[in-house]
Each structure stands twice: as structure tokens, then as C-alpha cells.
N, C-alpha and C. Protein backbone atom coordinates (compact mmCIF):
# COMPACT_ATOMS: atom_id res chain seq x y z
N UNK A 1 0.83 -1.19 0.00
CA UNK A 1 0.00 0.00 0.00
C UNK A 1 0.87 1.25 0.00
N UNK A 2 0.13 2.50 -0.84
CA UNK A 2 1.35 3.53 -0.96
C UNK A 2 -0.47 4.41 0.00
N UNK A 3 0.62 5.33 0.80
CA UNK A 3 0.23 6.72 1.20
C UNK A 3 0.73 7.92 0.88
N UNK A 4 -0.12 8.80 0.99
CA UNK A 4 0.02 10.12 0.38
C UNK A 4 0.44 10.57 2.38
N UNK A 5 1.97 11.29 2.52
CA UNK A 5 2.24 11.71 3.91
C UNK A 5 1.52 12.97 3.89
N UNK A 6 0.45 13.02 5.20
CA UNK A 6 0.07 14.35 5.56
C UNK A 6 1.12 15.51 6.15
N UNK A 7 2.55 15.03 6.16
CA UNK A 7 3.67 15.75 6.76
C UNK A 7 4.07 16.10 5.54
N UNK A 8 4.13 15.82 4.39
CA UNK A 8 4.63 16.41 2.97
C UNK A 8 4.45 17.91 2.92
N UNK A 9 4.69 18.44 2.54
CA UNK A 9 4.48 19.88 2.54
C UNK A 9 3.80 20.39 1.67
N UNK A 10 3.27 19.47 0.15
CA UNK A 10 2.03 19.79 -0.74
C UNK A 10 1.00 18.95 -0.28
N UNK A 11 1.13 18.03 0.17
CA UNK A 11 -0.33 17.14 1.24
C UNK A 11 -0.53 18.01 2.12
N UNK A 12 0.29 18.83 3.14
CA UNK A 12 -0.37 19.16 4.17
C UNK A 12 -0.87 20.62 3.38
N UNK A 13 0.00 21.15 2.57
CA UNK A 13 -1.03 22.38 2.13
C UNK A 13 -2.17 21.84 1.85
N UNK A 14 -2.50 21.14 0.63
CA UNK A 14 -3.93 20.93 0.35
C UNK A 14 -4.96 20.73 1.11
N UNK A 15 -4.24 19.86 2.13
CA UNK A 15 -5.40 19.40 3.27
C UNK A 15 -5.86 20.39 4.22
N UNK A 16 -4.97 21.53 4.50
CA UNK A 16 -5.57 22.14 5.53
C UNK A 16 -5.28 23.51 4.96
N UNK A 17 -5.08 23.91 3.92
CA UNK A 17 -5.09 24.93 3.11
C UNK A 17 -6.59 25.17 2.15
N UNK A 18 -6.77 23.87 2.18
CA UNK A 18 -7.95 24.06 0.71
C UNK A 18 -9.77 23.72 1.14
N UNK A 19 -9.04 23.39 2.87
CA UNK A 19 -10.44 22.53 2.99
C UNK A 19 -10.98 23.03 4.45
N UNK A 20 -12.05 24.13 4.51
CA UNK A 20 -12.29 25.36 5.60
C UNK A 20 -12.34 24.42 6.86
N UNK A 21 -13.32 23.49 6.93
CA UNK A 21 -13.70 22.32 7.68
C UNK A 21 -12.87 21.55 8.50
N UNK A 22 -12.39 21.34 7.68
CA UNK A 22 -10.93 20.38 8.04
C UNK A 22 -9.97 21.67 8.64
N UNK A 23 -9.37 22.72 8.24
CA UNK A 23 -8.42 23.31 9.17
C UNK A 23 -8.99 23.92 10.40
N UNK A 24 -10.48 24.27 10.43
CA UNK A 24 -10.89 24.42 11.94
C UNK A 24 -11.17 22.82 12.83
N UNK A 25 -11.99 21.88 12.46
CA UNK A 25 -11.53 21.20 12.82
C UNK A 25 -10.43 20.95 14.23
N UNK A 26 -9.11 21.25 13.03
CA UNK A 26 -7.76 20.71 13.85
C UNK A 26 -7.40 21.92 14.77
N UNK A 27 -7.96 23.05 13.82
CA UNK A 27 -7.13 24.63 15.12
C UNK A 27 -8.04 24.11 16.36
N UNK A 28 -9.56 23.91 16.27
CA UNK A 28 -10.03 23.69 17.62
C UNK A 28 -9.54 22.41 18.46
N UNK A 29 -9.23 21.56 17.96
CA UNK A 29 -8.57 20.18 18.65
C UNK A 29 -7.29 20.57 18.99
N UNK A 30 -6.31 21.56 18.73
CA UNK A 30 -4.96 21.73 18.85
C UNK A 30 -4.72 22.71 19.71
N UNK A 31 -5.56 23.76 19.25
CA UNK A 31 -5.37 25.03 20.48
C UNK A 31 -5.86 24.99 21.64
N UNK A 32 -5.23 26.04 22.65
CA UNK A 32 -5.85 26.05 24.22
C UNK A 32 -7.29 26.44 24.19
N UNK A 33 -8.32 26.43 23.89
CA UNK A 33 -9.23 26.77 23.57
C UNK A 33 -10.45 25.78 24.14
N UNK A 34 -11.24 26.98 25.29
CA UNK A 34 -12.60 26.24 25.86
C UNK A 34 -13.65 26.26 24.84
N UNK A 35 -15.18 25.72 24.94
CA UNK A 35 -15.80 25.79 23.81
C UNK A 35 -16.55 27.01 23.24
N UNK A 36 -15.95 27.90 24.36
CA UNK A 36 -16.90 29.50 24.34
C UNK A 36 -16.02 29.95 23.30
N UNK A 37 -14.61 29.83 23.01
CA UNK A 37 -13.36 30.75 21.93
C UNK A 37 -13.58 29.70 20.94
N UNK A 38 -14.10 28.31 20.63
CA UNK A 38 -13.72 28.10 19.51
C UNK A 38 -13.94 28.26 17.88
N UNK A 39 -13.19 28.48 17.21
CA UNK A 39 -13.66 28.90 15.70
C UNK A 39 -14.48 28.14 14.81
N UNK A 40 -15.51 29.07 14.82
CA UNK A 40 -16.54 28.56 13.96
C UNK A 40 -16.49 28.48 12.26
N UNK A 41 -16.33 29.48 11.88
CA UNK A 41 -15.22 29.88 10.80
C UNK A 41 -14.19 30.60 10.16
N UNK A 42 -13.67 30.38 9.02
CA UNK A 42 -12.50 31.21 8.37
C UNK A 42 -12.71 31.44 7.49
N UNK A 43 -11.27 32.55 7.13
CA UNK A 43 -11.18 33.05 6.14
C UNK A 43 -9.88 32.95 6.20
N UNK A 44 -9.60 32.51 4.68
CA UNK A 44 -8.06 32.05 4.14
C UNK A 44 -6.76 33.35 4.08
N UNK A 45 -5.95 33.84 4.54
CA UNK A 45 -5.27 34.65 4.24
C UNK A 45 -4.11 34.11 3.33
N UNK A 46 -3.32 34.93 2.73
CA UNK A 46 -2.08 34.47 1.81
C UNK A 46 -1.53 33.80 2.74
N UNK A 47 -0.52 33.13 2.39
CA UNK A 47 0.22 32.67 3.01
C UNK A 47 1.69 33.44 3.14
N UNK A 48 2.05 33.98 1.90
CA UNK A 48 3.23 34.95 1.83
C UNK A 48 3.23 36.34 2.87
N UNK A 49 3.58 36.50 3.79
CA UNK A 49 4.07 38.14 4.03
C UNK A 49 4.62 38.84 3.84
N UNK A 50 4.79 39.55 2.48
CA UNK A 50 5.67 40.55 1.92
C UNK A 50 5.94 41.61 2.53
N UNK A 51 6.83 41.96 2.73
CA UNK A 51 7.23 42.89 3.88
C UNK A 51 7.22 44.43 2.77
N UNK A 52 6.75 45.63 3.24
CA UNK A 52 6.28 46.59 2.48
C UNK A 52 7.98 47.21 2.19
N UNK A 53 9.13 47.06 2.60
CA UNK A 53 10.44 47.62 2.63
C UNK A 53 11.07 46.41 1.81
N UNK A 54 11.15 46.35 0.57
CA UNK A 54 11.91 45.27 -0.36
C UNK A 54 13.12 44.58 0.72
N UNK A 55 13.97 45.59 1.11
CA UNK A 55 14.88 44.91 1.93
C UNK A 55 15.02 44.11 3.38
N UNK A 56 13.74 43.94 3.64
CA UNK A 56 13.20 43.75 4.35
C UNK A 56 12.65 41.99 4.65
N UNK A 57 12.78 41.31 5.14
CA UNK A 57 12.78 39.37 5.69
C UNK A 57 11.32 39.25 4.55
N UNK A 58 11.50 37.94 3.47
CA UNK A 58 10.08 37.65 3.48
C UNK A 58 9.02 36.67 3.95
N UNK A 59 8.76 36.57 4.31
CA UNK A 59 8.01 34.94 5.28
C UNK A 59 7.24 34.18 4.27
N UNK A 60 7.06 32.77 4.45
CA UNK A 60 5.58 32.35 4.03
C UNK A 60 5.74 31.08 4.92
N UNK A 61 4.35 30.96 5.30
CA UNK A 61 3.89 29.97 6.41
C UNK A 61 2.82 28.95 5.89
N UNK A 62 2.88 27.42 6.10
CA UNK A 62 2.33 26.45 5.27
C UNK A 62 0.71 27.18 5.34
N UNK A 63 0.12 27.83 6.23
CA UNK A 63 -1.50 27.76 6.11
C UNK A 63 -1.59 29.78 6.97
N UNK A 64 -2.52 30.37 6.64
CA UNK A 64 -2.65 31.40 7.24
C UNK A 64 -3.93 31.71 6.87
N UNK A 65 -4.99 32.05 8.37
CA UNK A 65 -6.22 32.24 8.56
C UNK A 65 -6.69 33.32 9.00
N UNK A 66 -7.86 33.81 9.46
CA UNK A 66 -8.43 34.10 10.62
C UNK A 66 -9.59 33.82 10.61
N UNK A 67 -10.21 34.20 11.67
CA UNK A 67 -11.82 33.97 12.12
C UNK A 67 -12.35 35.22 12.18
N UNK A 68 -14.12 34.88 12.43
CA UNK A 68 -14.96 36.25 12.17
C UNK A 68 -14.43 37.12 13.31
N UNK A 69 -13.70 36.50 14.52
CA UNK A 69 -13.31 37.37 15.58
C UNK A 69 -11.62 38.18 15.46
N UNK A 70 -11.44 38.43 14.54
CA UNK A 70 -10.13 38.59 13.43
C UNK A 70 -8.73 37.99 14.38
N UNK A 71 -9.11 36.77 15.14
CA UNK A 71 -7.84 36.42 15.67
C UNK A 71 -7.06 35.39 14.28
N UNK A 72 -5.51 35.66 14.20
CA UNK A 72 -5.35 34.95 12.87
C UNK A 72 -4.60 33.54 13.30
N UNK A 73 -4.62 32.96 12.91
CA UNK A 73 -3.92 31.42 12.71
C UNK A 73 -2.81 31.08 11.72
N UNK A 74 -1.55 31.18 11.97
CA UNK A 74 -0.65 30.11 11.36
C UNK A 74 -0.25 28.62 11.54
N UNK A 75 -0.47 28.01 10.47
CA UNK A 75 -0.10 26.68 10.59
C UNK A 75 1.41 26.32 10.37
N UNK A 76 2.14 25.46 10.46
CA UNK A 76 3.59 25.13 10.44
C UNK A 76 3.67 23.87 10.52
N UNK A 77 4.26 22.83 9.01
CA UNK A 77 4.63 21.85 9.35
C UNK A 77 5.66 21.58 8.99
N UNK A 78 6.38 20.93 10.18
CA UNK A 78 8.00 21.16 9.98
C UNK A 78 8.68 19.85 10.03
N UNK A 79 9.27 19.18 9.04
CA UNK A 79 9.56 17.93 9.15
C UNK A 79 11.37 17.82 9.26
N UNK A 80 11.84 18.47 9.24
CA UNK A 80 13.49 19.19 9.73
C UNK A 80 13.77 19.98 11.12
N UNK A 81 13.76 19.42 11.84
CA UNK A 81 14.39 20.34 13.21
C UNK A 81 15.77 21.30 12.74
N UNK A 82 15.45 22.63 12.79
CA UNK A 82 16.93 23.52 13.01
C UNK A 82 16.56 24.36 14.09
N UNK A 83 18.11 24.89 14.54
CA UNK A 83 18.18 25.46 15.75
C UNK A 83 17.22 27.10 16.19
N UNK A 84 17.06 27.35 14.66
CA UNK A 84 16.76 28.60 14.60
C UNK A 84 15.03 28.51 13.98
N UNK A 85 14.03 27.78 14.10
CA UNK A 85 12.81 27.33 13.95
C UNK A 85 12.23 28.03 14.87
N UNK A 86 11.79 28.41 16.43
CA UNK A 86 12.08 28.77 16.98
C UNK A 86 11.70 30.31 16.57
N UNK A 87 12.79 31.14 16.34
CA UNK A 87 13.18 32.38 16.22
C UNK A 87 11.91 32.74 14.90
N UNK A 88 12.23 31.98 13.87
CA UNK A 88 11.24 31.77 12.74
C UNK A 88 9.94 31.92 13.53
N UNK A 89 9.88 31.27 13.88
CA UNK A 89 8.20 30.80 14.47
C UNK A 89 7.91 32.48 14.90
N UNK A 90 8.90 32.74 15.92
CA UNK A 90 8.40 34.33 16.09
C UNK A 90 8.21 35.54 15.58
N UNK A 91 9.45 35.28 14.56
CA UNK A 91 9.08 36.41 13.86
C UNK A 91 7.86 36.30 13.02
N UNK A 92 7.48 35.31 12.59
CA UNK A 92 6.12 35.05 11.37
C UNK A 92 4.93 35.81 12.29
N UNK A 93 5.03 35.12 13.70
CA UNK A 93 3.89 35.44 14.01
C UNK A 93 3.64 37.01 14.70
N UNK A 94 4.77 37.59 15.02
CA UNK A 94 4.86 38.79 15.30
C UNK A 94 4.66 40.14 14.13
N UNK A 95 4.81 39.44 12.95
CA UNK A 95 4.63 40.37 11.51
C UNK A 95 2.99 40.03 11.69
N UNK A 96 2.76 39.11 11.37
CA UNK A 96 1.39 38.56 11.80
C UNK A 96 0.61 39.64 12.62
N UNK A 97 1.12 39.60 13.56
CA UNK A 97 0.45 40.57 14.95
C UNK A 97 0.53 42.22 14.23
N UNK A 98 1.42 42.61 14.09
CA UNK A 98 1.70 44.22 13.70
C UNK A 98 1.38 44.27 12.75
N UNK A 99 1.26 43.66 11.54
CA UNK A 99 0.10 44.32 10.04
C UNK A 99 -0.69 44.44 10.53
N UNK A 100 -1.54 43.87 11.81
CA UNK A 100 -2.95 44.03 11.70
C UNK A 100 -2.87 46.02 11.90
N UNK A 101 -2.27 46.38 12.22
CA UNK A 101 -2.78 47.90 13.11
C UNK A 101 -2.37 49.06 11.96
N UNK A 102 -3.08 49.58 11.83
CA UNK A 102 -3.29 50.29 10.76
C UNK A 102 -3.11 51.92 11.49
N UNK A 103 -2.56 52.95 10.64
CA UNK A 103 -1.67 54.07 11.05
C UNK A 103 -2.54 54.44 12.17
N UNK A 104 -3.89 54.94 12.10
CA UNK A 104 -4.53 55.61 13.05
C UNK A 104 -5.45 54.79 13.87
N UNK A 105 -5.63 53.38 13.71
CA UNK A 105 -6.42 52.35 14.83
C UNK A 105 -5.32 52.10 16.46
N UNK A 106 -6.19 52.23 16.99
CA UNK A 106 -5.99 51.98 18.19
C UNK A 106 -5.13 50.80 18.47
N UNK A 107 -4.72 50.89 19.37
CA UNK A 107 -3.76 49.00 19.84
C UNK A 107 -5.05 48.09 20.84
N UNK A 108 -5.51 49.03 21.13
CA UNK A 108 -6.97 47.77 21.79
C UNK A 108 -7.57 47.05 20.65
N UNK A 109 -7.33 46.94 19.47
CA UNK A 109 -8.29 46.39 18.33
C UNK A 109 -7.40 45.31 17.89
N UNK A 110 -5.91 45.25 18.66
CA UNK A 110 -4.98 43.85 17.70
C UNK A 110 -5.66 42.78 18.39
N UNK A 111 -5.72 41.58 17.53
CA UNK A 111 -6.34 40.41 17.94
C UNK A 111 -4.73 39.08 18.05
N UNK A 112 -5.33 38.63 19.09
CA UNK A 112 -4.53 37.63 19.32
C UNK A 112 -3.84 36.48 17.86
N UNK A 113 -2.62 36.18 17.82
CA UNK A 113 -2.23 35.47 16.81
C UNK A 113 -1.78 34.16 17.32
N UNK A 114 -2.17 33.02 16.57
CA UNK A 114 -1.95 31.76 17.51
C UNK A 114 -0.73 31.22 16.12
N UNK A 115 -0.18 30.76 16.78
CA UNK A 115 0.91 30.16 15.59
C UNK A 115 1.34 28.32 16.11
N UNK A 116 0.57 27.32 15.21
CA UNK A 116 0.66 25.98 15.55
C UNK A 116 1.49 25.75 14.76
N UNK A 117 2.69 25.07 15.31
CA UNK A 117 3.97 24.05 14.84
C UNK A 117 3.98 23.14 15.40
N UNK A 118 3.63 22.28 13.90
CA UNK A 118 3.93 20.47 14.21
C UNK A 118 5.30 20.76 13.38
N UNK A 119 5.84 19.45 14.98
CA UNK A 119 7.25 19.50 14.52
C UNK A 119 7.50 17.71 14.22
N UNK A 120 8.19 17.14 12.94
CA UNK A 120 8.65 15.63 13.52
C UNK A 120 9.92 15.56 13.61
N UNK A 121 10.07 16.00 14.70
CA UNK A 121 11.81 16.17 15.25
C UNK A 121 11.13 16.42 17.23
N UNK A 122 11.66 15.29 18.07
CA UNK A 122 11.99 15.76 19.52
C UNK A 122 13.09 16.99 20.00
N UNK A 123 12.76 18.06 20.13
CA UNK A 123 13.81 19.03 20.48
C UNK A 123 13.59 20.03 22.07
N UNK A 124 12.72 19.45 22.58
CA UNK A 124 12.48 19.61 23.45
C UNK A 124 12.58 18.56 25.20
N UNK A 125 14.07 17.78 24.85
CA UNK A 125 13.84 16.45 25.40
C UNK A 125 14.64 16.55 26.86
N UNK A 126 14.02 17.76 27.62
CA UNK A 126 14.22 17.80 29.03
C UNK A 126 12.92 18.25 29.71
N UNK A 127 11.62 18.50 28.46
CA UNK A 127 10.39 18.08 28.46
C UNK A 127 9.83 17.06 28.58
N UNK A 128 8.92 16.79 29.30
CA UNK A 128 8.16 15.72 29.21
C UNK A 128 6.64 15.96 28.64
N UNK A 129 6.02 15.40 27.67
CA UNK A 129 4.92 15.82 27.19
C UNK A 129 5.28 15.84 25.52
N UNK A 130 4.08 16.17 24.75
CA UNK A 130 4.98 16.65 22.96
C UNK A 130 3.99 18.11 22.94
N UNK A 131 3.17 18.70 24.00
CA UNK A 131 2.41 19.57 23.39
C UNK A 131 3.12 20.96 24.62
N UNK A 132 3.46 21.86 23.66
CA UNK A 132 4.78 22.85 24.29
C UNK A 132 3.65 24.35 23.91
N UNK A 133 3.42 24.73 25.21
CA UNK A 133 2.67 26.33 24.80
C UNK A 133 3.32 27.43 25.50
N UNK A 134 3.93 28.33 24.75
CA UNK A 134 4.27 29.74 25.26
C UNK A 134 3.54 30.63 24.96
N UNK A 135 3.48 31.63 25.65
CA UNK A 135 2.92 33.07 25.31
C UNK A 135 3.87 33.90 26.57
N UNK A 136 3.62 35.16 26.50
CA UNK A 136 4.40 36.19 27.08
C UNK A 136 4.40 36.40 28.84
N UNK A 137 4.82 35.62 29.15
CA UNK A 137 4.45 35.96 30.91
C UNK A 137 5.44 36.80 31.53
N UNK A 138 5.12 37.18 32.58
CA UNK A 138 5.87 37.59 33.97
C UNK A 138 7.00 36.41 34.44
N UNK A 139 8.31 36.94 34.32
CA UNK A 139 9.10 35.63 34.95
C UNK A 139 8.59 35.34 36.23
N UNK A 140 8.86 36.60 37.28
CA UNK A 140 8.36 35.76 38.58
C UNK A 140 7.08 36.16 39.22
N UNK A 141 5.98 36.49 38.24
CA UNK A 141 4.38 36.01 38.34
C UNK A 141 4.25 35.72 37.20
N UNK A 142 4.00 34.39 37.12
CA UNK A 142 3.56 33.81 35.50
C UNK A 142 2.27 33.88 35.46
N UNK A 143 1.09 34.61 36.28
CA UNK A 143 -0.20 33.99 36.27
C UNK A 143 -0.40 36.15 35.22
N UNK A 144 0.46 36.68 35.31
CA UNK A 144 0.58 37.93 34.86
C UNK A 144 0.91 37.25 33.39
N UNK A 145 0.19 38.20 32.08
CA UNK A 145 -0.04 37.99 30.93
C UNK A 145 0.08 39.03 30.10
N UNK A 146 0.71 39.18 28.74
CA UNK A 146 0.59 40.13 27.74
C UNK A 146 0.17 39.40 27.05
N UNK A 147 -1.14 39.67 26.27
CA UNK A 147 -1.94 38.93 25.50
C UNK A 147 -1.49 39.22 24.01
N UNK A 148 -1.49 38.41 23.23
CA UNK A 148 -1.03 38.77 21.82
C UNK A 148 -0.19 37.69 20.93
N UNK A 149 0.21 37.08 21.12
CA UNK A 149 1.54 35.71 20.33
C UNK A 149 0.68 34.82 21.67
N UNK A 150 0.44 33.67 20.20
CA UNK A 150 0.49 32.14 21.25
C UNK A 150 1.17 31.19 20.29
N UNK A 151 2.21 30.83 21.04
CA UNK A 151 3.25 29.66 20.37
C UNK A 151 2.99 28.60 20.86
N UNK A 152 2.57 27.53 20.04
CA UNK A 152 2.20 26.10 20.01
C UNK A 152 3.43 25.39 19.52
N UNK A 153 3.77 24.46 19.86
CA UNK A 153 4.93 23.19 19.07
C UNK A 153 4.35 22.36 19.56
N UNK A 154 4.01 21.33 18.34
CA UNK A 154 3.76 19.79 18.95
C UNK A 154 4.50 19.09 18.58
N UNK A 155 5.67 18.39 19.51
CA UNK A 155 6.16 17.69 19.21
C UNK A 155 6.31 16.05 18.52
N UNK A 156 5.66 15.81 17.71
CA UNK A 156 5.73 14.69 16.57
C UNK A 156 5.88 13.11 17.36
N UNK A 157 6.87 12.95 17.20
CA UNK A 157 7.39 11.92 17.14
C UNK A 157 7.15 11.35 19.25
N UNK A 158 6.96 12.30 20.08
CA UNK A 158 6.39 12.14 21.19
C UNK A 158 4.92 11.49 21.56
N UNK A 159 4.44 11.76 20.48
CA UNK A 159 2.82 11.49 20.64
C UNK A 159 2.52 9.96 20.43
N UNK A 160 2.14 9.02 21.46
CA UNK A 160 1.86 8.05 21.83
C UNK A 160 0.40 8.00 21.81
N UNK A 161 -0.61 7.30 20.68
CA UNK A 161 -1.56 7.27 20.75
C UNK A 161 -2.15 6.31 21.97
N UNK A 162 -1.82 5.36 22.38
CA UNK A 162 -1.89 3.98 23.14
C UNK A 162 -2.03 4.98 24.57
N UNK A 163 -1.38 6.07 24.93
CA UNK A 163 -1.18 6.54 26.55
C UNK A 163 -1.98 7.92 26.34
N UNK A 164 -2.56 8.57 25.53
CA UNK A 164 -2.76 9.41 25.70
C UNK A 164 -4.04 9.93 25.90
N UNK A 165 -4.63 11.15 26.64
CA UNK A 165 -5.58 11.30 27.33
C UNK A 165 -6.43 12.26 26.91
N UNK A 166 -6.07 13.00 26.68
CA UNK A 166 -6.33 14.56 25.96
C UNK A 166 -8.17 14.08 25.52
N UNK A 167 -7.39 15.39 24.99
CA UNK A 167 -9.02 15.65 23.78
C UNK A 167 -9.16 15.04 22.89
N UNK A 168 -10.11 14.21 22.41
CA UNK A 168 -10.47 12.96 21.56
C UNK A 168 -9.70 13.33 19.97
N UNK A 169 -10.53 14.36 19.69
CA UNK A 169 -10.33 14.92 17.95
C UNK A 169 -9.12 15.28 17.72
N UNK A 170 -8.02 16.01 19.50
CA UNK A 170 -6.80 15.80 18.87
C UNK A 170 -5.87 14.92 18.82
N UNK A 171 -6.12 13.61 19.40
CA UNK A 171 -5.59 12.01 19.10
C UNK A 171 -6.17 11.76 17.46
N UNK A 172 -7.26 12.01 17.02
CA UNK A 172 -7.44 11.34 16.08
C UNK A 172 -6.57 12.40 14.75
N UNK A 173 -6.23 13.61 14.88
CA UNK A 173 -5.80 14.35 14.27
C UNK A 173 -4.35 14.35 14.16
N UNK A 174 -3.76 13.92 15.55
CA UNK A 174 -2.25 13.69 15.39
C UNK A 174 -1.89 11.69 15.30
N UNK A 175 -2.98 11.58 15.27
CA UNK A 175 -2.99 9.60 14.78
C UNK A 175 -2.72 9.87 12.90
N UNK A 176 -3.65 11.17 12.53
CA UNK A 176 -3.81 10.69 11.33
C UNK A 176 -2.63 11.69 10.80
N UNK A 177 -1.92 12.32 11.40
CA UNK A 177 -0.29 13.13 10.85
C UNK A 177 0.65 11.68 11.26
N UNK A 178 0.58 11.33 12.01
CA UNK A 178 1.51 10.56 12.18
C UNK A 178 1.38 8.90 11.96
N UNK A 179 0.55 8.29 11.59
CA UNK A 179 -0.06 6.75 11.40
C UNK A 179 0.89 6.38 9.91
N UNK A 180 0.95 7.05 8.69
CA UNK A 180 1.37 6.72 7.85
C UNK A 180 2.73 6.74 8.02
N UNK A 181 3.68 7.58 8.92
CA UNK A 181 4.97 6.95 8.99
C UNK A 181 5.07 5.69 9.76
N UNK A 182 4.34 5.70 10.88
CA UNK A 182 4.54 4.35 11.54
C UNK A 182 4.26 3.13 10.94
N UNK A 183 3.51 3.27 10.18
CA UNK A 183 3.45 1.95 9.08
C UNK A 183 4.03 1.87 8.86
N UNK A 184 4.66 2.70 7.58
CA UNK A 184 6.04 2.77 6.76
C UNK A 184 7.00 2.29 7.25
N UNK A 185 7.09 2.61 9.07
CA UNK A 185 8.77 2.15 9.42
C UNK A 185 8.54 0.55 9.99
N UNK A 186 7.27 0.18 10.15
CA UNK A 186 7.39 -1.41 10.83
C UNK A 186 7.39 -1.93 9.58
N UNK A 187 7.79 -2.02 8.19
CA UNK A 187 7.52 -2.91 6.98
C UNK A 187 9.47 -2.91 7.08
């Protein structure tokens, strides 16, 4: 039997690039999200961020959304661990954050940017867990918050369907990113 890998980087565009259903779906199974925040629907943004200064970094990120509540969504699937992924991840989603504000709108109107990276690389292995969430805290009050960047990494190759507890739809969502390599490697 041949499979088409949902980790490919033209499989995973199509699948969660082309198909509204299917990428909320997974943002609601993946993100921190109770059932009062979750996204009902989207709207597709480019994926490219051309930066308005030619000389200037250009980004493009496998999937880019938002919802009617203009919080936006990047997707990331990353099948290469480098050291500097990471740094990437922030800057995408921080350009992300600052186009939204326009010369004379207010800063109460930026909407939160969630940025999900599936990673199949362990790089986090003084962690225990594969699902890694940052956002901006207080070092010594973490319960203190700047709202705005939420960094997701799921770590890949951690995710044990057999032990795991979570939320149903996101076992069946990271069963079905990751099921076709595990076949592949017991043949």
C-alpha cells in the first residue's frame, strides 16, 4: 500500500489549506481553547508576508487564517528540526500581529495570533509531554499575561496514541499526521 504523507508539505497544504472544515476542525482540537473561543469559521489569508520595505525578511507559512473574531492562525509543518525554527516561528507570528494595526487604529483592536507548529523532530527532550505552549508571561508572576503571540509546538514523534488522554479529535488528528509513517517504518 502507498500513502500520500500528511507531513509532505504539498499534502499538508492541500489538506488544511484548501479545505475550511478540516483546518478548523484541527485549530479547535490543537489550540488552548474552551468551547466559548472556539472557531466557527474562516477566512483564508495568503500565506506569503511581503514585507512593504523590499529589503526587508520575506516569510511564508504552510496555512494562514483568521476567524470572524479577526484572531489569525498560522499553521507550520515542519519535518526538519533547526536550531533557529524557533526564532522563525516568532518572527512570522509577530509580523502577523503588527500588520494588523493600521496608522490611526488603536492597539486595543490587535487580535490575538496563535501560531501551531507540528514539529517531527523531539527538540524539546528535558520536556516531558509533545504539546509545548508559550505566550508572554511575567518571569516571577507567571499567572501575569501580555496577551497577543500564542506559540504552540507539537512535538511529533512524542505522541503516543496507546497513553494518551487529551481531547479525543486531537488524538485522532495527530494519529492521522503521524499513522502513515509508523506503518512505513514497521515494513
Amino acid at each position: 500500500m502507498r500513502y500520500l504523507d500528511p507531513q509532505a508539505d504539498l499534502t499538508f497544504k492541500l489538506i488544511f489549506g484548501e479545505h475550511p472544515d478540516l483546518v478548523i476542525s484541527f485549530l479547535n482540537s490543537m489550540l488552548p481553547f474552551g468551547p466559548e473561543e472556539e472557531i466557527t469559521e474562516i477566512e483564508y489569508l495568503s500565506p506569503e508576508m511581503v514585507p512593504e520595505n523590499p529589503l526587508r525578511k520575506f516569510s511564508i507559512v504552510d496555512v494562514r487564517c483568521k476567524d470572524k473574531k479577526g484572531r489569525q492562525f498560522l499553521v507550520e509543518m515542519q519535518t526538519v528540526w533547526s536550531a533557529e525554527f524557533k526564532q522563525r516561528v516568532l518572527f512570522n507570528a509577530s509580523k502577523a500581529y503588527v500588520r494588523q494595526a493600521a496608522v490611526h487604529e488603536n492597539f486595543h483592536l490587535l487580535q490575538p495570533v496563535y501560531s501551531l507548529n507540528l514539529v517531527n523532530a523531539t527538540f524539546e527532550s528535558d520536556l516531558e509531554g509533545f504539546y509545548h505552549y508559550y505566550k508572554i508571561i511575567h518571569v516571577e508572576h507567571s499567572d501575569k499575561v501580555i496577551e497577543g503571540l500564542h506559540l504552540i509546538f507539537v512535538e511529533l514523534p512524542k505522541f503516543n496514541p496507546q497513553s494518551f488522554s487529551g481531547k479525543k479529535m486531537q488524538a485522532l488528528w495527530l494519529r492521522f499526521l503521524t499513522a502513515p509513517r509508523r506503518i512505513t517504518a514497521k515494513r
